[in-house]
Each structure stands twice: as structure tokens, then as C-alpha cells.
Protein backbone atom coordinates (compact mmCIF):
# COMPACT_ATOMS: atom_id res chain seq x y z
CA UNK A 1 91.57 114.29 118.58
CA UNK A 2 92.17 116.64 115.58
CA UNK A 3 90.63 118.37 113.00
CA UNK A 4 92.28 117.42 109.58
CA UNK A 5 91.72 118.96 106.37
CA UNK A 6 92.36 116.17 103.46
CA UNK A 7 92.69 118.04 100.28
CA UNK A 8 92.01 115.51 97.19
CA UNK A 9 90.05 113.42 99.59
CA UNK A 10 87.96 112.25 97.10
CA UNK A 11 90.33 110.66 94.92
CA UNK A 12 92.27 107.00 95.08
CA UNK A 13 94.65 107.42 97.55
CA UNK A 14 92.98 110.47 99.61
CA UNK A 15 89.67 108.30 100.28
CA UNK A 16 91.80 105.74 100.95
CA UNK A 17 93.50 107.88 103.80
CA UNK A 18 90.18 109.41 104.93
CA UNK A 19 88.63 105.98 105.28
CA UNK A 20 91.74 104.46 107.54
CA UNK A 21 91.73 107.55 109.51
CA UNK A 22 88.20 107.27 110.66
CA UNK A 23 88.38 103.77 111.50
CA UNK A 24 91.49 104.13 113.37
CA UNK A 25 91.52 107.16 114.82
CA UNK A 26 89.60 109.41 116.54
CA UNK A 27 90.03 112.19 114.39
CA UNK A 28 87.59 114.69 112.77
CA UNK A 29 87.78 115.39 108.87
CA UNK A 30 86.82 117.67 106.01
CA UNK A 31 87.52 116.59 102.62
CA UNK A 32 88.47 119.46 100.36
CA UNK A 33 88.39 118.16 96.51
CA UNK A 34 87.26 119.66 92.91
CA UNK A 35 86.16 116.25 91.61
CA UNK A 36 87.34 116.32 88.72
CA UNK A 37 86.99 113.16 86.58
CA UNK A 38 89.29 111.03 88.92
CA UNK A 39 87.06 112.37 91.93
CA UNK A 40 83.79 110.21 93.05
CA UNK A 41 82.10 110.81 95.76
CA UNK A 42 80.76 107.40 96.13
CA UNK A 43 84.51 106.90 97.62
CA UNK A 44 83.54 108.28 100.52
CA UNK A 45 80.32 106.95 100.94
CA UNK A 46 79.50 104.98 104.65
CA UNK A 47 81.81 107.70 106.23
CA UNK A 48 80.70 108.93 110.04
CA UNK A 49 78.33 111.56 109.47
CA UNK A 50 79.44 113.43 112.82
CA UNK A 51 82.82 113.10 111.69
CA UNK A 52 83.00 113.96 108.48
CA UNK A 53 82.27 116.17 105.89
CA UNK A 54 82.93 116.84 102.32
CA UNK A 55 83.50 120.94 100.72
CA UNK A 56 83.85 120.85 96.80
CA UNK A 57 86.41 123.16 95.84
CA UNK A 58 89.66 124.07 94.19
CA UNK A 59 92.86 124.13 96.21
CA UNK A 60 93.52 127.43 93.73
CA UNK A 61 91.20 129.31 95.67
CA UNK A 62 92.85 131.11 98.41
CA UNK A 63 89.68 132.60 100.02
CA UNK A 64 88.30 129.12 100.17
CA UNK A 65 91.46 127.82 101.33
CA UNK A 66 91.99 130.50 103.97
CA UNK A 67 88.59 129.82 105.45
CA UNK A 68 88.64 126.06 105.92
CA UNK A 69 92.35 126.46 107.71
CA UNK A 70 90.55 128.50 110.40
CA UNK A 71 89.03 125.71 111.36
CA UNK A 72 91.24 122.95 111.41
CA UNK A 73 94.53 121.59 113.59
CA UNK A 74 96.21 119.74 110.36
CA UNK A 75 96.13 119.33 106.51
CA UNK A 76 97.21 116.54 104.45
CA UNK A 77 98.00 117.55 101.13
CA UNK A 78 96.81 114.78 98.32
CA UNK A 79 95.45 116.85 96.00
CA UNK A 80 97.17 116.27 92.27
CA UNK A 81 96.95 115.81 88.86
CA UNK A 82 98.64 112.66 88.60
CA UNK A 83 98.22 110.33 85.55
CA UNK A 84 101.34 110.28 83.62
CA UNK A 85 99.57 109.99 80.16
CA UNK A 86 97.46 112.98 80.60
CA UNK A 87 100.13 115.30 81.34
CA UNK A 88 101.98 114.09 78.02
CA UNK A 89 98.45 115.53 76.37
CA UNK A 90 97.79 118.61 78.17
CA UNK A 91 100.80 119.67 81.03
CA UNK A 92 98.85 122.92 82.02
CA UNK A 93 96.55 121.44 84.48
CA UNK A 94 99.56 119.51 85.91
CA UNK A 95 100.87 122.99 86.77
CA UNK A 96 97.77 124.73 88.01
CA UNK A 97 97.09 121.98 90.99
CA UNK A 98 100.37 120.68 91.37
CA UNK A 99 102.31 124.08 91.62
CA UNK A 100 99.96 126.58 92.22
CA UNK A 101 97.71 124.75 94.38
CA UNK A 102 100.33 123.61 96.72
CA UNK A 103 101.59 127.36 96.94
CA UNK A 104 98.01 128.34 97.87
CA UNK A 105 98.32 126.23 100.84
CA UNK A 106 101.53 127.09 101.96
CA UNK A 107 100.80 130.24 102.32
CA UNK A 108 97.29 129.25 104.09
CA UNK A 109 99.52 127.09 106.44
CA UNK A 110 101.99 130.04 106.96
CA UNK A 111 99.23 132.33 107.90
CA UNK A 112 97.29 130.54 110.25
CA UNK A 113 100.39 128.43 111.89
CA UNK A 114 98.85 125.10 110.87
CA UNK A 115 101.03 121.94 110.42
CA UNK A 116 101.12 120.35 106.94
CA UNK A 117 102.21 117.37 105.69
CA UNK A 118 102.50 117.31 101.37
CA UNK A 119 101.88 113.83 99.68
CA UNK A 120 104.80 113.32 96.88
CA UNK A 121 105.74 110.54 94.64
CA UNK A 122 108.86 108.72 93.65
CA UNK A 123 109.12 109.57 90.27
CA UNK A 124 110.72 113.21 91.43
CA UNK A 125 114.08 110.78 91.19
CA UNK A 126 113.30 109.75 87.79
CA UNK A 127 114.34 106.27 86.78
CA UNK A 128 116.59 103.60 87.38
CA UNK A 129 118.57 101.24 85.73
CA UNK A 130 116.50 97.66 85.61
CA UNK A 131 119.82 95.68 86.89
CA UNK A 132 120.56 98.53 89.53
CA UNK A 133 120.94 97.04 92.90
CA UNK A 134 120.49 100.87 93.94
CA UNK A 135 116.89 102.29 95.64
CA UNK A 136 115.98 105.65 96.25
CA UNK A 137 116.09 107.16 99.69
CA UNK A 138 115.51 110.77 101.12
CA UNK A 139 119.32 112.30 99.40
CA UNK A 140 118.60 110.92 95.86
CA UNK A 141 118.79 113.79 94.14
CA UNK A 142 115.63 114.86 91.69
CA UNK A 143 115.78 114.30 88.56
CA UNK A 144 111.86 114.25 86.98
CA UNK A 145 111.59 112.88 83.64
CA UNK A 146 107.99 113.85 82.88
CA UNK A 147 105.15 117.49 83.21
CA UNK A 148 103.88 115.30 85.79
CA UNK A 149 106.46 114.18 88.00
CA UNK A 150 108.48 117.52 87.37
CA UNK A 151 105.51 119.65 88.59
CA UNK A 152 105.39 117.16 91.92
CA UNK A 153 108.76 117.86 92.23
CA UNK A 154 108.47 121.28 92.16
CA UNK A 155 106.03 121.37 94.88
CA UNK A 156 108.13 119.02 97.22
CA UNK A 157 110.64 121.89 97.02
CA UNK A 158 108.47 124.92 97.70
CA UNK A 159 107.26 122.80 100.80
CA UNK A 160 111.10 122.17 101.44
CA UNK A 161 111.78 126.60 100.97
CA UNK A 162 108.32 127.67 102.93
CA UNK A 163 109.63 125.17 106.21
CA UNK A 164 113.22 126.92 105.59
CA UNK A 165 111.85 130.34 104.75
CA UNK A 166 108.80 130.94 106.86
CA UNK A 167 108.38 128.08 109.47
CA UNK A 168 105.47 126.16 108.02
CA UNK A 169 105.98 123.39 110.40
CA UNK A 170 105.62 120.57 107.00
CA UNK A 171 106.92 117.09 106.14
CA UNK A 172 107.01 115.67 102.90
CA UNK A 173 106.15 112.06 102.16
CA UNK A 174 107.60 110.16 98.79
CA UNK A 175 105.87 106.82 97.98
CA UNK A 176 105.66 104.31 95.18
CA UNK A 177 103.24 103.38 93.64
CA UNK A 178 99.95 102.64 95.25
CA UNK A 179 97.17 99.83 94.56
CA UNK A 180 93.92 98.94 96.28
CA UNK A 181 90.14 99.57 96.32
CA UNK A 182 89.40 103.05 94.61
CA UNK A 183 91.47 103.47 91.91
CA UNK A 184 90.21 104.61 88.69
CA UNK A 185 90.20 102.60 85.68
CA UNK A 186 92.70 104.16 83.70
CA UNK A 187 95.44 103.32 85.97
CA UNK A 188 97.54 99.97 85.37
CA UNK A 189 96.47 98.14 88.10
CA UNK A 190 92.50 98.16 87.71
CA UNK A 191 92.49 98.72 84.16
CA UNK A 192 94.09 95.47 84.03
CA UNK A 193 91.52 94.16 86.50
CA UNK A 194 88.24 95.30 84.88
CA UNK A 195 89.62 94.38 81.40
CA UNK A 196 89.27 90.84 82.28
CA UNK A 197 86.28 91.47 84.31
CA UNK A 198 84.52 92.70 81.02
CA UNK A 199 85.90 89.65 78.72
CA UNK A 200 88.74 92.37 77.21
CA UNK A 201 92.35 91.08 77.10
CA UNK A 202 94.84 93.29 79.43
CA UNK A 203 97.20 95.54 77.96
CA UNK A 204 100.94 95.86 79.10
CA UNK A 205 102.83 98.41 77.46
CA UNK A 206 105.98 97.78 75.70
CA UNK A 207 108.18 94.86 76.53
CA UNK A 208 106.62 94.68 79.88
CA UNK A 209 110.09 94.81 82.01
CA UNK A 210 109.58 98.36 83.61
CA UNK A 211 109.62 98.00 87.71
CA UNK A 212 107.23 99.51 90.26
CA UNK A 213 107.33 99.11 93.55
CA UNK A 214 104.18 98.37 94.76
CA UNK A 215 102.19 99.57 97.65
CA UNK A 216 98.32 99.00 99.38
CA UNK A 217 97.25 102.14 99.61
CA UNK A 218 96.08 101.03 103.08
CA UNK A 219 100.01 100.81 103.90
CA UNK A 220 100.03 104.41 102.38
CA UNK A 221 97.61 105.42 104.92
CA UNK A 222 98.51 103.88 107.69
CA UNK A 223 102.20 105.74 106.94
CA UNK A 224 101.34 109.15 106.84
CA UNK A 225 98.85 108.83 109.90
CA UNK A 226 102.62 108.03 111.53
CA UNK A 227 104.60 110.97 110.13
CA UNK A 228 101.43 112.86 111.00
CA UNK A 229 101.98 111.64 114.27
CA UNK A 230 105.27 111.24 114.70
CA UNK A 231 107.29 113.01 112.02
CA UNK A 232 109.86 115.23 112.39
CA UNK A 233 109.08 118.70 110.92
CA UNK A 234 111.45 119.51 107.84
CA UNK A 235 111.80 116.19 107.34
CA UNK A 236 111.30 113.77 103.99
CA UNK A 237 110.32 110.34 104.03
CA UNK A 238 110.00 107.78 101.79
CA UNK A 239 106.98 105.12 101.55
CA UNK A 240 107.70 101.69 100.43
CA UNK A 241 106.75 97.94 100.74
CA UNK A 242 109.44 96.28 98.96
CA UNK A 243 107.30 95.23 96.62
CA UNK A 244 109.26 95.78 93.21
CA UNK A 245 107.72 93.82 89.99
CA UNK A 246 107.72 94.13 86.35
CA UNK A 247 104.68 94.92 84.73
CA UNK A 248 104.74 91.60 82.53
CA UNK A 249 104.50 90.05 86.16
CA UNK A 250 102.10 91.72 87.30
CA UNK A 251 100.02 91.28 84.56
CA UNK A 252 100.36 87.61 84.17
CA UNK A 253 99.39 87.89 87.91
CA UNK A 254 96.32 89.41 87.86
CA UNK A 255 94.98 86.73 84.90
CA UNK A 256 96.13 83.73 87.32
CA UNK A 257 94.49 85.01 90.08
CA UNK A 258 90.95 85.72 87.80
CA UNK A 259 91.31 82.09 86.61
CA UNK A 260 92.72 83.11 83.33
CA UNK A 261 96.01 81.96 81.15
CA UNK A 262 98.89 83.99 82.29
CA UNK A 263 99.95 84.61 78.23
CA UNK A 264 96.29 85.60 77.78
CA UNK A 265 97.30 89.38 77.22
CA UNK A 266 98.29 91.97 74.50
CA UNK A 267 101.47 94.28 73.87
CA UNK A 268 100.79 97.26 72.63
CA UNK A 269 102.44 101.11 71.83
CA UNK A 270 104.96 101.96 74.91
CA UNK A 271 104.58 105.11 76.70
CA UNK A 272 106.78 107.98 75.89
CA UNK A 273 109.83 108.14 77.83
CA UNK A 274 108.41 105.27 80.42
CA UNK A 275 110.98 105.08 83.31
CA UNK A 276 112.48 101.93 83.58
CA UNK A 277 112.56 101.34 87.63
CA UNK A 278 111.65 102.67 90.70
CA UNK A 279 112.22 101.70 93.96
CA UNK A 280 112.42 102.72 97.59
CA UNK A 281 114.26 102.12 100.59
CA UNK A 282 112.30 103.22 103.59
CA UNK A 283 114.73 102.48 106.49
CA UNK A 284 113.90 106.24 108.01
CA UNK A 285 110.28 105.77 107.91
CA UNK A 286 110.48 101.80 109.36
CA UNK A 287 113.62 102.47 112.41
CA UNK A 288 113.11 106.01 113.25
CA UNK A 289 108.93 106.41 113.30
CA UNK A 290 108.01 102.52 113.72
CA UNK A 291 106.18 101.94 110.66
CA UNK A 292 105.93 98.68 109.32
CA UNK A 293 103.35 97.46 106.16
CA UNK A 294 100.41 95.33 106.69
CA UNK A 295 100.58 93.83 103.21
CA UNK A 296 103.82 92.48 102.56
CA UNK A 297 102.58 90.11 100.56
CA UNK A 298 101.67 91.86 97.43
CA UNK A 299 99.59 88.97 96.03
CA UNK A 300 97.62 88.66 98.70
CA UNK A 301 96.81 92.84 98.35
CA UNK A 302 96.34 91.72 94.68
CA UNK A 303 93.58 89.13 95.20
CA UNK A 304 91.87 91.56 98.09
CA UNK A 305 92.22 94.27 95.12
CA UNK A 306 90.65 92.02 92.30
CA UNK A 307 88.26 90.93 95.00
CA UNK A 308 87.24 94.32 95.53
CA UNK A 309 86.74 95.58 91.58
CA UNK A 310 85.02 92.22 91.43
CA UNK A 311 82.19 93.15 93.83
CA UNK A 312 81.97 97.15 93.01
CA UNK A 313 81.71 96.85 89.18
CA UNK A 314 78.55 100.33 89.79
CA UNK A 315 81.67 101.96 91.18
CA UNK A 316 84.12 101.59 88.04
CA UNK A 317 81.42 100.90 85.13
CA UNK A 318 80.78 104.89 84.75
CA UNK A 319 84.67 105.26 83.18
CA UNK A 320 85.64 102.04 81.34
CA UNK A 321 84.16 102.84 78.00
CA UNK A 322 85.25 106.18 78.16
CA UNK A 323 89.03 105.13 79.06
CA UNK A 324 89.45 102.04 77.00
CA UNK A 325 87.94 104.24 74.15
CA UNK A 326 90.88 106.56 74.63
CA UNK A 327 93.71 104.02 74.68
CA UNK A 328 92.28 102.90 71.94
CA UNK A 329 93.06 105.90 70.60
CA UNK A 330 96.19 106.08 70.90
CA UNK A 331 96.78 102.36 70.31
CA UNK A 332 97.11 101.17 74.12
């Protein structure tokens, strides 16, 4: 049994984590997050009471910070400011979580000898080439192309100088990009999802032909419980599912799965600089810790994930307006 600390565990992919550790292990957990807009509580609801509690707070403050590593064994780091279009509009939170924040618990970690592991994303490699047969694995060299991923990847690399500098016994994790139950509306994915819940045709910017590689955030979960478990301190690894797709796919995906024409969509204004491709190769996580992904079959996630919007339409009603007001904006 430990006692984890999940920063940002009130967001998409942190309730997602503190949900799958609960139910598979028999770990205790405090959730430290600031909710800001992508926060919600009612993530976490149906959580283990004796098991689990929630702190609302900024990873910024290092007397807050300091006192909740006293009392743990672990901390996984998912706190972020992570939507791409936001930190076109204003970078400056972007720097304040994503740089400062994961400083402020490095030097927590250093202090009270506490092992860390520091949630990352693939875009620290930047793009690649649509007809690349190349992926990106741990010696990819960084090249961000955006405030966002360039503040991520500035934080991967203090993690990478406090293990070299100090000790902080920390592993990094790199993963693609995540869908599931959770995510806020403004993210591809569910926007897409609750547009044609409401009657609204999707959006896909540009062409449509950019790549993700697509994840269930359960996967995501399940991966970094291993490298918590397993992982070798120092130590990067990459998060995948082999599940690369073009937007225009995916799109067309989610409408034949909702009963919909696949063509039944709009183009509209590309994003600035959008990065053509990602994809990972995961080989170190799958041969050297045993990982392997539960959904490797990402339409089956998909219809679980529509599924899920479908039935928890209280959970995502609060932000459509709001978001599809601001697209609208901006012609998206």
C-alpha cells in the first residue's frame, strides 16, 4: 500500500488515473488540483471515502506543497495547462503551472526524498512528416512547436537535471494523445461527440489529414501505475497504443457510430501551426516493464467513449455553450 499524491487529479486524465488506481490497487490517495475551468469535481465523485481525499490548491504554492509531501510515499505529477488553443491566446499561464509548478515539486520531492513520476506529452518532439514511416521513441530529440508543448518540454528537462543534479528518484512518462470518459468539451474528441449529441454538425479543422495517435486514458492509467511500479528511476518512457488516425477519420467515425452520415460534418479555420503527425513507439514500456493496452481496438474505446458522453450529458452540459461560443469566435 502507498500513499500517492495526484496533482491535477481532478482533471481528464488525472481522474482518470485516480479512478483506475482505486479500483485496482490498494493504494491510498490525495488529489491536489486548483480546478480551474478544466477541473470538476464531479470527476471524482463515487471515490472510497476512506481512501481518498481531495485538497484544492495550486501546485505554485510551496508551503502547501511542502506539507502534503510529508505525508505521502509517491506523487504523480498531472497537473498542466494543456489545451493547445489557449496557449496560442494567453502563454503565461502555460508557464506558471507547467514550469513553475513542476519546479515547486521538485524541490518538494528533493526535500523530503519522495519518488516522483512527471506526466509529459508527445508533442515535446514536435511533428512529423504525414508519409514518415518514422515514430518517436525515448532519443527523439525535442523539438516543441507551440507555448504549450514547449513549456511541457521544459519541465520534462528540469525533471531530467533535478534526477541528475540532486537525486530526486523521478521518471518521466511521454504519451499521445488520450480519449475516454472525462474529457472536457473543448477537446477534439468530445467536442465532436456532444456536437452531434446536441443536433450541431462536428467540426474538423483544416483538411482533416493531421495524425494522432490515440490512447484510452484507461491504457494511460494502467501505464503509469507500471512505471510507478516498476520503472526505472532516470528513466523516460513513452505511452502508446498504436492507434494513429487522421482527424477526417476520426470524425467520420464518431458520426457512423451515432447513426449519422459520415460526410455529415463541417471544415472550418485550421489551427495555427497544427503539427502534422505524431506517433509513438513504445517497445521500452511493452518488453522491458510488461505493459500491454486493454483497448487496442480504438473503435471499440470510441463507442465506450460516445457511450459514456451519451449517458453523462449533467457532466458536460455546464461548458458546451460556453466553448462552442468561443470557436465560434474564432471561426472553428
Amino acid at each position: 500500500m502507498m500513499r500517492l499524491l495526484v496533482t491535477g487529479g481532478a482533471g481528464f486524465i488525472g481522474s482518470n488515473f485516480v479512478h483506475h488506481v482505486l479500483a485496482h490497487a490498494d493504494h491510498e490517495v490525495t488529489v491536489l488540483d486548483k480546478l480551474t475551468y478544466a477541473g470538476n469535481l464531479a470527476s471524482l465523485d463515487g471515490l472510497p471515502e476512506d481512501r481518498f481525499r481531495f485538497v484544492k490548491g495550486d501546485i505554485t504554492d510551496a508551503g502547501l506543497v511542502d506539507e502534503l509531501f510529508a505525508d505521502v510515499d509517491a506523487v504523480v505529477h498531472y497537473a498542466a495547462e494543456s489545451h493547445n488553443d489557449n496557449s496560442l491566446d494567453n502563454p503565461r499561464p502555460f508557464l506558471d503551472t507547467n514550469i513553475i509548478g513542476t519546479y515547486t515539486l521538485l524541490e518538494a520531492a528533493r526535500k523530503h526524498d519522495r519518488r516522483l513520476h512527471h506526466i509529459s506529452t508527445d508533442e515535446v518532439y514536435g511533428d512529423l512528416e504525414l508519409d514518415d514511416p518514422e515514430r518517436f521513441t525515448e532519443s527523439t530529440p525535442y523539438n516543441p512547436s507551440s507555448p504549450y508543448s514547449s513549456t511541457k518540454a521544459g519541465s520534462d528537462l528540469l525533471v531530467r537535471a533535478w534526477v541528475r543534479s540532486f537525486g530526486v528518484q523521478a521518471t518521466i512518462s511521454n504519451c499521445s494523445n488520450n480519449y475516454g470518459p472525462f474529457q472536457h468539451v473543448e477537446k477534439f474528441i468530445p467536442r465532436q461527440i456532444t456536437n452531434v449529441i446536441r443536433g450541431i454538425r462536428p467540426k474538423l479543422y483544416g483538411a482533416g489529414e493531421n495524425v494522432r495517435d490515440w490512447i484510452h486514458a484507461d491504457d494511460h492509467s494502467s501505464a503509469v501505475l507500471t512505471i510507478l511500479d516498476k520503472g526505472q528511476i532516470g528513466q523516460t518512457y513513452l505511452i502508446g497504443a498504436d492507434g494513429e488516425k487522421n482527424n477526417k477519420t476520426v470524425v467520420e467515425l464518431i458520426l457512423q457510430l451515432m447513426g449519422e452520415p459520415a460526410d455529415a460534418y463541417d471544415h472550418v479555420t485550421d489551427r495555427a501551426g497544427h503539427d502534422l503527425r505524431y506517433a509513438i513507439d513504445s517497445t521500452r514500456l511493452r518488453t522491458e516493464l510488461g505493459w500491454t493496452p486493454k483497448y487496442s481496438d480504438f473503435e471499440a474505446g470510441l463507442a465506450a467513449t460516445i457511450d459514456w458522453y451519451r449517458n453523462n450529458e449533467s457532466w458536460w452540459a455546464p461548458a458546451k455553450d460556453g466553448v462552442e461560443a468561443f470557436y465560434a469566435t474564432r471561426g472553428q
